[in-house]
N, C-alpha and C. Protein backbone atom coordinates (compact mmCIF):
# COMPACT_ATOMS: atom_id res chain seq x y z
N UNK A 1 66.94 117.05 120.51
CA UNK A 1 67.93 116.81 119.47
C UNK A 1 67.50 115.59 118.68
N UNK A 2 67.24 116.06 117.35
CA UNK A 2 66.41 114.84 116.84
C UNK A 2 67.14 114.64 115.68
N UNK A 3 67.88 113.18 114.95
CA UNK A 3 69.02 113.02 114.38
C UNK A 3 68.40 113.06 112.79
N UNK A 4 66.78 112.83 112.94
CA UNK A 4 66.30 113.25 111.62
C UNK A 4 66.30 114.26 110.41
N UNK A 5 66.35 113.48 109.12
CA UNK A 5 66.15 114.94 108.26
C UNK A 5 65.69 114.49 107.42
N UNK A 6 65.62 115.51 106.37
CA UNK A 6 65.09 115.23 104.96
C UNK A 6 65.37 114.18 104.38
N UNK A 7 66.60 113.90 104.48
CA UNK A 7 67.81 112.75 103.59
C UNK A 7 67.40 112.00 104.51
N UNK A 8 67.18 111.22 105.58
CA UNK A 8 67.38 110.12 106.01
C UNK A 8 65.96 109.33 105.53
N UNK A 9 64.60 110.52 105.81
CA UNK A 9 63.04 110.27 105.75
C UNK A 9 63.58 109.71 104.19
N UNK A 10 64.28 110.26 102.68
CA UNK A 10 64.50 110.01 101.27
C UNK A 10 65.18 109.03 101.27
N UNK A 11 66.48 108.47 102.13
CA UNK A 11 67.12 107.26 101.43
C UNK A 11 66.27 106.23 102.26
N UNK A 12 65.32 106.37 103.94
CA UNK A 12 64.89 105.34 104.07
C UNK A 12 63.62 105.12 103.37
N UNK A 13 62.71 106.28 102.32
CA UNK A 13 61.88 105.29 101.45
C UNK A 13 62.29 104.76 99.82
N UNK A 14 63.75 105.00 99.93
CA UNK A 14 63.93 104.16 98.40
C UNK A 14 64.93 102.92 98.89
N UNK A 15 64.80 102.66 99.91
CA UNK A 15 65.31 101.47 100.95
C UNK A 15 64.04 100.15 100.70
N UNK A 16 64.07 99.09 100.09
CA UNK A 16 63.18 98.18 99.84
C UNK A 16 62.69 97.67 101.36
N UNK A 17 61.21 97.17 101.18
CA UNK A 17 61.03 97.04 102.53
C UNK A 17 61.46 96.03 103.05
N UNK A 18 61.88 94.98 104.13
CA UNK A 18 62.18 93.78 104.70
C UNK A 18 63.49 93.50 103.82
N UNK A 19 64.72 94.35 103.47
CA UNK A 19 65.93 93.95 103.24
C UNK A 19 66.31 94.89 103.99
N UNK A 20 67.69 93.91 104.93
CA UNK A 20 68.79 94.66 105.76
C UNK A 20 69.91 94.67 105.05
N UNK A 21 70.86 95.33 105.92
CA UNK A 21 72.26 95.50 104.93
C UNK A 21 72.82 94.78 105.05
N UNK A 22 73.09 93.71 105.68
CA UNK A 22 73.52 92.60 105.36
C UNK A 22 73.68 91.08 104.49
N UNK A 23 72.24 91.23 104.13
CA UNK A 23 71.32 90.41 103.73
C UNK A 23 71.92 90.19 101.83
N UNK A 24 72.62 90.75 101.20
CA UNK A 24 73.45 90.73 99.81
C UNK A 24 72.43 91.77 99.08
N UNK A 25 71.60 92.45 99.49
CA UNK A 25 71.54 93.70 98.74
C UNK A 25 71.88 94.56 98.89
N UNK A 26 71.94 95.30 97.77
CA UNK A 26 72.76 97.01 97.54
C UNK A 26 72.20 97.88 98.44
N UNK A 27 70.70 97.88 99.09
CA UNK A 27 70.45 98.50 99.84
C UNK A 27 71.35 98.81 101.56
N UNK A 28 71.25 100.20 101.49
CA UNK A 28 71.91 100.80 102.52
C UNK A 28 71.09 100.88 103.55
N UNK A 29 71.69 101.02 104.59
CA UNK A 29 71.19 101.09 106.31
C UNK A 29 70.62 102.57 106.24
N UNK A 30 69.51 102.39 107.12
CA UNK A 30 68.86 103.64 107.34
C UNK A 30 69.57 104.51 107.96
N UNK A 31 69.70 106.17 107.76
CA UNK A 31 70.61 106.98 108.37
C UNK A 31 70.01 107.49 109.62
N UNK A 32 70.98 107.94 110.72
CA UNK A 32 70.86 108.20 111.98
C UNK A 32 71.56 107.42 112.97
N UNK A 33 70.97 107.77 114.32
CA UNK A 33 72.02 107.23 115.54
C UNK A 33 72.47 105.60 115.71
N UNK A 34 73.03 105.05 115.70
CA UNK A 34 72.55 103.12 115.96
C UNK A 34 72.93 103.39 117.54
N UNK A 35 72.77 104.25 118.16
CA UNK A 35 72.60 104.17 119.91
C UNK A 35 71.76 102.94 120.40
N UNK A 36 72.27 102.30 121.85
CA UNK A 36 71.06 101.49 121.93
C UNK A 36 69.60 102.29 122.45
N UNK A 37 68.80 101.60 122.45
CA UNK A 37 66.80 102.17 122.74
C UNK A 37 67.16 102.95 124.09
N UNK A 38 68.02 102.29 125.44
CA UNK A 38 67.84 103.00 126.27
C UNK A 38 68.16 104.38 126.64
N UNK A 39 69.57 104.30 125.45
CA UNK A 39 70.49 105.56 125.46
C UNK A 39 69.83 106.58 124.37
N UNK A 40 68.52 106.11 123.65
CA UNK A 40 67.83 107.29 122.91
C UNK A 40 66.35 107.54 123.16
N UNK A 41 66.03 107.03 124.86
CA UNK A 41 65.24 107.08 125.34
C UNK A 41 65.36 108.46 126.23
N UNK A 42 66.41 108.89 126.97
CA UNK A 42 66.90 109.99 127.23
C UNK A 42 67.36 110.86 126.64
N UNK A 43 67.12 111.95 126.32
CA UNK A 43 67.31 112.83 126.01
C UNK A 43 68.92 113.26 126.72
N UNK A 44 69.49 113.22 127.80
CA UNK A 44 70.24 113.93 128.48
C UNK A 44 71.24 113.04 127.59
N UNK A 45 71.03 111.68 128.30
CA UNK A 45 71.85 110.51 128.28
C UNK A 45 72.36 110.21 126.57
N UNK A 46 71.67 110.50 125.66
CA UNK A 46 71.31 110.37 124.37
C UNK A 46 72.90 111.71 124.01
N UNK A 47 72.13 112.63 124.07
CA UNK A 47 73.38 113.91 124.00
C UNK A 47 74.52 114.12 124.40
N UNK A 48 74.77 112.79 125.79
CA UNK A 48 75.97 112.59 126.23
C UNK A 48 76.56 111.64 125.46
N UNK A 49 76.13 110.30 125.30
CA UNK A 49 76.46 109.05 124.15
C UNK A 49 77.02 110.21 122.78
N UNK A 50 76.77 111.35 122.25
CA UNK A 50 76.75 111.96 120.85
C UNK A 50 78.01 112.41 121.18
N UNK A 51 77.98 113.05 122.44
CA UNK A 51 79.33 114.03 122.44
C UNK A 51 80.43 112.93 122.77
N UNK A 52 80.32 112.35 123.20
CA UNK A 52 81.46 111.06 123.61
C UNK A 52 81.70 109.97 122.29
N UNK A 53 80.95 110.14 121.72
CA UNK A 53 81.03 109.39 119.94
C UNK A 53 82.16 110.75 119.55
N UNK A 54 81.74 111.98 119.32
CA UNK A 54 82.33 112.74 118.93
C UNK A 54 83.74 113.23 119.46
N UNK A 55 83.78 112.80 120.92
CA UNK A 55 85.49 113.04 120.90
C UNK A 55 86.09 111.97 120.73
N UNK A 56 85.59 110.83 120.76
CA UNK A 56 86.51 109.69 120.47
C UNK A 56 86.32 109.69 118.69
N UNK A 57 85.86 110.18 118.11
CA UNK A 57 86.32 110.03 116.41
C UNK A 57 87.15 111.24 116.15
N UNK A 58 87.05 112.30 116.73
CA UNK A 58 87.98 113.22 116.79
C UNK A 58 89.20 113.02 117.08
N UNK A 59 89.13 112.35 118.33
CA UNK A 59 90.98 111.50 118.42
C UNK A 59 91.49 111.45 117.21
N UNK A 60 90.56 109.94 116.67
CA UNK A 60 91.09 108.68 115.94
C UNK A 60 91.14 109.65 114.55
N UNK A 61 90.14 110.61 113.79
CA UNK A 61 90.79 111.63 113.10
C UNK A 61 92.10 112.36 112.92
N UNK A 62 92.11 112.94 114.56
CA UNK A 62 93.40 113.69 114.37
C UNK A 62 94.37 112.79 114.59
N UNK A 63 94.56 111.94 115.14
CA UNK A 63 95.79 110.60 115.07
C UNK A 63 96.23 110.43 113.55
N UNK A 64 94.84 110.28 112.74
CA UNK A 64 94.86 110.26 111.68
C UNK A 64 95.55 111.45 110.35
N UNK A 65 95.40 112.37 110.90
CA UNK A 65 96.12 113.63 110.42
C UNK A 65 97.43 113.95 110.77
N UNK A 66 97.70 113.61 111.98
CA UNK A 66 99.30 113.72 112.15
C UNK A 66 100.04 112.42 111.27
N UNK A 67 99.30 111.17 111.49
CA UNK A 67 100.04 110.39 110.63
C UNK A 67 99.93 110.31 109.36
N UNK A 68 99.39 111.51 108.52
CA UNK A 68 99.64 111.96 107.19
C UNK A 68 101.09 112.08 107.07
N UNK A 69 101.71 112.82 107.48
CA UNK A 69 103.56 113.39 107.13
C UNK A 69 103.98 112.29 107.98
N UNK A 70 103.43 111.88 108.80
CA UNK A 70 104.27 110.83 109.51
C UNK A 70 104.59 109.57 109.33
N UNK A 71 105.22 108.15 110.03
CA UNK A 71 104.55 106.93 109.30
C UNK A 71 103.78 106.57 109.70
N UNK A 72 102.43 105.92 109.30
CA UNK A 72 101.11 105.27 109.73
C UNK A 72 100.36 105.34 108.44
N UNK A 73 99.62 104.05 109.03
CA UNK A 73 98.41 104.48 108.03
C UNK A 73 97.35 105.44 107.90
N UNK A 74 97.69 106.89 107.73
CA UNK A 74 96.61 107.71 108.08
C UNK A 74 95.68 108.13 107.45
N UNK A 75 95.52 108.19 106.11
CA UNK A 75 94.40 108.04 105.54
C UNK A 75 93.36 106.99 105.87
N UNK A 76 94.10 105.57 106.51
CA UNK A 76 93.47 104.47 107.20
C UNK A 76 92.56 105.10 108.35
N UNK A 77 93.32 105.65 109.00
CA UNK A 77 93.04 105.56 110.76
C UNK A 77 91.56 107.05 110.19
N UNK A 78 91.93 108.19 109.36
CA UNK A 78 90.74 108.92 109.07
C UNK A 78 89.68 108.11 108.77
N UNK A 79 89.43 107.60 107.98
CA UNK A 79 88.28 106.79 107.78
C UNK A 79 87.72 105.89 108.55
N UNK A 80 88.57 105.50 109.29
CA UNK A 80 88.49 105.01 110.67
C UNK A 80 87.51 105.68 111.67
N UNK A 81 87.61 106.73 111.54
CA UNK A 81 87.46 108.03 112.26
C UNK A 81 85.50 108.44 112.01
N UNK A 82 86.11 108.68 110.69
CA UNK A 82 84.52 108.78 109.79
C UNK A 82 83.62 107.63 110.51
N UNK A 83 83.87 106.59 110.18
CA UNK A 83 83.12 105.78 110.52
C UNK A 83 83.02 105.44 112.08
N UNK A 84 83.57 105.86 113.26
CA UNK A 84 83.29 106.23 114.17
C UNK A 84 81.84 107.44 114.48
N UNK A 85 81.77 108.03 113.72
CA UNK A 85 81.05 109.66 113.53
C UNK A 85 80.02 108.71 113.19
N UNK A 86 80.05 107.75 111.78
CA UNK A 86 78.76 107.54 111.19
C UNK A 86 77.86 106.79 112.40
N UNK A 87 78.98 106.24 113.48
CA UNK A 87 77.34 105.27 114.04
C UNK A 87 76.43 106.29 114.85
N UNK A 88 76.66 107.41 114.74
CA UNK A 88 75.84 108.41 115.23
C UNK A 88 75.21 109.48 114.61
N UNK A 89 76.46 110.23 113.65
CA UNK A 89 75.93 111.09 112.96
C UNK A 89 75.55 111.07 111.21
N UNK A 90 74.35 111.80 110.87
CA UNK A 90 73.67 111.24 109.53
C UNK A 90 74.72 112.06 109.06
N UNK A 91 75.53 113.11 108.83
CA UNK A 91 76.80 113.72 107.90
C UNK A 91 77.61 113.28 107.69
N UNK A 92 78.03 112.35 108.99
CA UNK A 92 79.23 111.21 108.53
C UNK A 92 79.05 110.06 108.12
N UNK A 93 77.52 109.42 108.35
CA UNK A 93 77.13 108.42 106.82
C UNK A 93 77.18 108.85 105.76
N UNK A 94 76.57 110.17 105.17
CA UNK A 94 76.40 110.70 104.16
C UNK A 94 77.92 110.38 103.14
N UNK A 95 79.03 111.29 103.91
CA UNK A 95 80.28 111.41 103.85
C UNK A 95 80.62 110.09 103.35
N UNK A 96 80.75 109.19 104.75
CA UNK A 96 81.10 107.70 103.67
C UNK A 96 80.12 107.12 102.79
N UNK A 97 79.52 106.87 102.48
CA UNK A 97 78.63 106.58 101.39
C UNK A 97 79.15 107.40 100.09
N UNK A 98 79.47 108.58 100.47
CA UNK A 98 79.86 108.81 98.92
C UNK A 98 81.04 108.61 98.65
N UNK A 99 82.04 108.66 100.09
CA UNK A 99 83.20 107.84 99.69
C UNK A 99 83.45 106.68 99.22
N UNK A 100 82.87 105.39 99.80
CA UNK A 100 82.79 104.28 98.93
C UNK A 100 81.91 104.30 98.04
N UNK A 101 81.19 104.87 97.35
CA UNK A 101 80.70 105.19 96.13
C UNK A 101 81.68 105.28 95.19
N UNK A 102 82.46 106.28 95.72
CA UNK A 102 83.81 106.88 94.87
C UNK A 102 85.20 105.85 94.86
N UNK A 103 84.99 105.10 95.84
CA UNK A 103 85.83 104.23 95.57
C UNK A 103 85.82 103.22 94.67
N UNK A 104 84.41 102.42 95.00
CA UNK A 104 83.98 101.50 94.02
C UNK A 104 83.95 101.83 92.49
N UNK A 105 83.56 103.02 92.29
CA UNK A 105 83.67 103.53 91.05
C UNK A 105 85.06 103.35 90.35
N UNK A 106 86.24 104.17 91.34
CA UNK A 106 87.49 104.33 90.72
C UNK A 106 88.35 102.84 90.58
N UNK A 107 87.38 101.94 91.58
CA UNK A 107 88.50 100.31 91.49
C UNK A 107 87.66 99.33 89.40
N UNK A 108 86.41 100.01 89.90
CA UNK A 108 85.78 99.40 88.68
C UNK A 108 86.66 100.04 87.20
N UNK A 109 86.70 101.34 87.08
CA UNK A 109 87.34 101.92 86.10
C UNK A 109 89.23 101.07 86.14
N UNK A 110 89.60 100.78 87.16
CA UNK A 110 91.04 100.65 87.50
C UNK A 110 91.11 98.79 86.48
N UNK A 111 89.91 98.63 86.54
CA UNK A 111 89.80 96.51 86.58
C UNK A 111 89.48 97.04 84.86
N UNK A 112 89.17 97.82 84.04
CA UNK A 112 88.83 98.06 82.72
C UNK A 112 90.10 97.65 82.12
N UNK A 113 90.30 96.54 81.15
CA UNK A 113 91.36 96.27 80.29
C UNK A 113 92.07 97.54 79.65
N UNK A 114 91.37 98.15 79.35
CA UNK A 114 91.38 99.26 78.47
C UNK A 114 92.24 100.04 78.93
N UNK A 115 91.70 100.39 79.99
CA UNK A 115 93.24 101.04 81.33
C UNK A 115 94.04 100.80 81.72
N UNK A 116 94.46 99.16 82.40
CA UNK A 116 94.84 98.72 82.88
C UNK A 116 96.17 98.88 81.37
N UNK A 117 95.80 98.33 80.31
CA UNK A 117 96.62 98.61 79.11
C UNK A 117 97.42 99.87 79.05
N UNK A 118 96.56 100.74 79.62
CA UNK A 118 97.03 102.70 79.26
C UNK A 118 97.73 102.86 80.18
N UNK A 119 98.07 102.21 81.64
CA UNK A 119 98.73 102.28 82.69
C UNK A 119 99.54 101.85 82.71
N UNK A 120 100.12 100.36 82.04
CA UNK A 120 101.21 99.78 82.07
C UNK A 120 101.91 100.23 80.96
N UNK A 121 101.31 100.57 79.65
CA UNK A 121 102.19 101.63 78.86
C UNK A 121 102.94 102.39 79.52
N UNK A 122 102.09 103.54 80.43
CA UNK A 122 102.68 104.60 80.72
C UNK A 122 103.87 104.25 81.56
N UNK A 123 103.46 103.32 82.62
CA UNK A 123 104.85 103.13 83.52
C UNK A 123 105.68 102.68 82.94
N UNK A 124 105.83 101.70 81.54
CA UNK A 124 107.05 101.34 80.71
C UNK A 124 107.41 102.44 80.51
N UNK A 125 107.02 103.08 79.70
CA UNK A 125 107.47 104.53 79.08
C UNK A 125 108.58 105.00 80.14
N UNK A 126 107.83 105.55 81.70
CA UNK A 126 108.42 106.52 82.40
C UNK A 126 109.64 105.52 82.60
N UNK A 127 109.04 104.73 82.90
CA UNK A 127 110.75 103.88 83.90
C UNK A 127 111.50 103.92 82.58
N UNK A 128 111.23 103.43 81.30
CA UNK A 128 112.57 103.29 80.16
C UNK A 128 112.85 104.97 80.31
N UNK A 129 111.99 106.23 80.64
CA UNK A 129 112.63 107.51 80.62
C UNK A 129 113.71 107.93 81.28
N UNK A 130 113.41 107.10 82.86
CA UNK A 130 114.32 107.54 83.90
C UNK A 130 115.65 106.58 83.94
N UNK A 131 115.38 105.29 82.93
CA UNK A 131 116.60 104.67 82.98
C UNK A 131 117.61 105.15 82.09
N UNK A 132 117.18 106.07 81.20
CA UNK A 132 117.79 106.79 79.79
C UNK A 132 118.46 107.70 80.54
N UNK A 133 117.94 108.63 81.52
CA UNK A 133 118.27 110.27 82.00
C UNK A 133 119.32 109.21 83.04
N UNK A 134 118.96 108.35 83.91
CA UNK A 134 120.05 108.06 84.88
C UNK A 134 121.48 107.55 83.71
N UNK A 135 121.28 106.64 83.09
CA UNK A 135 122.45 106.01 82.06
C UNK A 135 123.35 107.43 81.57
N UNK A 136 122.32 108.24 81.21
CA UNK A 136 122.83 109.78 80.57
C UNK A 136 124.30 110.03 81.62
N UNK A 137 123.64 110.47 83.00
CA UNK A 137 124.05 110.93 83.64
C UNK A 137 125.48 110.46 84.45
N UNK A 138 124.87 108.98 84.51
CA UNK A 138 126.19 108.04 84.48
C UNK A 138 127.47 108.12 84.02
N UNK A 139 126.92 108.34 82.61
CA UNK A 139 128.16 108.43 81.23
C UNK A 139 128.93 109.59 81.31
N UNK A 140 127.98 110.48 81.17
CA UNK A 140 128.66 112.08 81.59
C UNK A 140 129.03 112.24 83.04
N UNK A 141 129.09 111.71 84.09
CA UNK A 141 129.86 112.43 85.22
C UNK A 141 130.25 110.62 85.91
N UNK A 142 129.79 110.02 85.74
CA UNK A 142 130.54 108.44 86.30
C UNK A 142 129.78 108.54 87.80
N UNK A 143 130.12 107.10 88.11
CA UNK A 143 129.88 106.86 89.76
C UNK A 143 130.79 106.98 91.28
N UNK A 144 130.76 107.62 92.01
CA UNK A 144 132.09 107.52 92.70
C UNK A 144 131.31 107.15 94.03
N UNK A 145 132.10 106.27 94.34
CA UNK A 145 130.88 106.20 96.22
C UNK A 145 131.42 106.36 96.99
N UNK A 146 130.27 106.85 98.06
CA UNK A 146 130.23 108.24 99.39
C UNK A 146 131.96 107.36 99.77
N UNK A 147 131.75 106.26 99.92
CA UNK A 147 133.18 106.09 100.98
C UNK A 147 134.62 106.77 99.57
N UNK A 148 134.73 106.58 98.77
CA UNK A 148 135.80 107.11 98.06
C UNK A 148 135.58 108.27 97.57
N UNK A 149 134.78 109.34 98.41
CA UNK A 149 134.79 110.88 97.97
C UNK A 149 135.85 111.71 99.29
N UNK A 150 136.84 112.07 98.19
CA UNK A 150 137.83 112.82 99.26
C UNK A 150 137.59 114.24 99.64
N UNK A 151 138.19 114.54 100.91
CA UNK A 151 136.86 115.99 101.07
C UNK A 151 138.21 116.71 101.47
């Protein structure tokens, strides 16, 4: 079981040589297992470390999916999850990488004056809409509260 592929051999040669990811460049970590040497020295032991990565991000996933409708942070705890997967598997680096790709992208577009302008329009707009339709509604049928509604 060999964690190599095409994509990992491609992003690790447009990876500059002697920069880590830590180090303040844009360059990304090479893809594949971060197991330690002894646990990818075995083969057995190696395949056991994968499957035990894999049910414990599976948990923290599906924890993550129930606390969609529920309360939690679950879009949190998924990504959570992902990145459990990535310290082993090259699909779930892949995966986040283009997720924070996509993030960074959408916070950069979000910080554009230009938008930030087109956004606070719009929410004036809606809220003066919904304060118009509630006032409406006011006028035409009045307020009566739950304790003085006779049944």
């Amino acid at each position: 079981m060999n964690a190599e592929s095409d994509e990992r051999k491609e992003v690790a040669a447009t990876v500059a040589p002697g920069s880590a990811a830590g180090d303040g460049n844009t360059a990304e970590r090479e893809l594949g297992s971060r197991a330690p040497g002894f646990i990818k020295g075995s083969r057995v032991l190696h395949l056991s470390w994968q499957v035990g990565i894999f049910v414990v991000g599976l948990a923290v996933v599906g924890a993550g999916i129930v606390m969609l409708p529920l309360p939690g942070p679950g879009w949190l705890v998924i990504f959570g999850g992902m990145a459990i997967w990535a310290t082993e598997f090259v699909w779930a680096q892949l995966v986040l990488r283009w997720t924070r790709r996509k993030v960074t992208e959408a916070a950069q577009r979000a910080l554009d004056p230009k938008v930030r302008r087109r956004n606070i329009i719009l929410t004036t707009v809606g809220l003066v809409i919904i304060a118009v339709l509630v006032g409406i509604y006011v006028w035409k049928f009045g307020i009566v509260m739950p304790w003085k509604i006779d049944q």
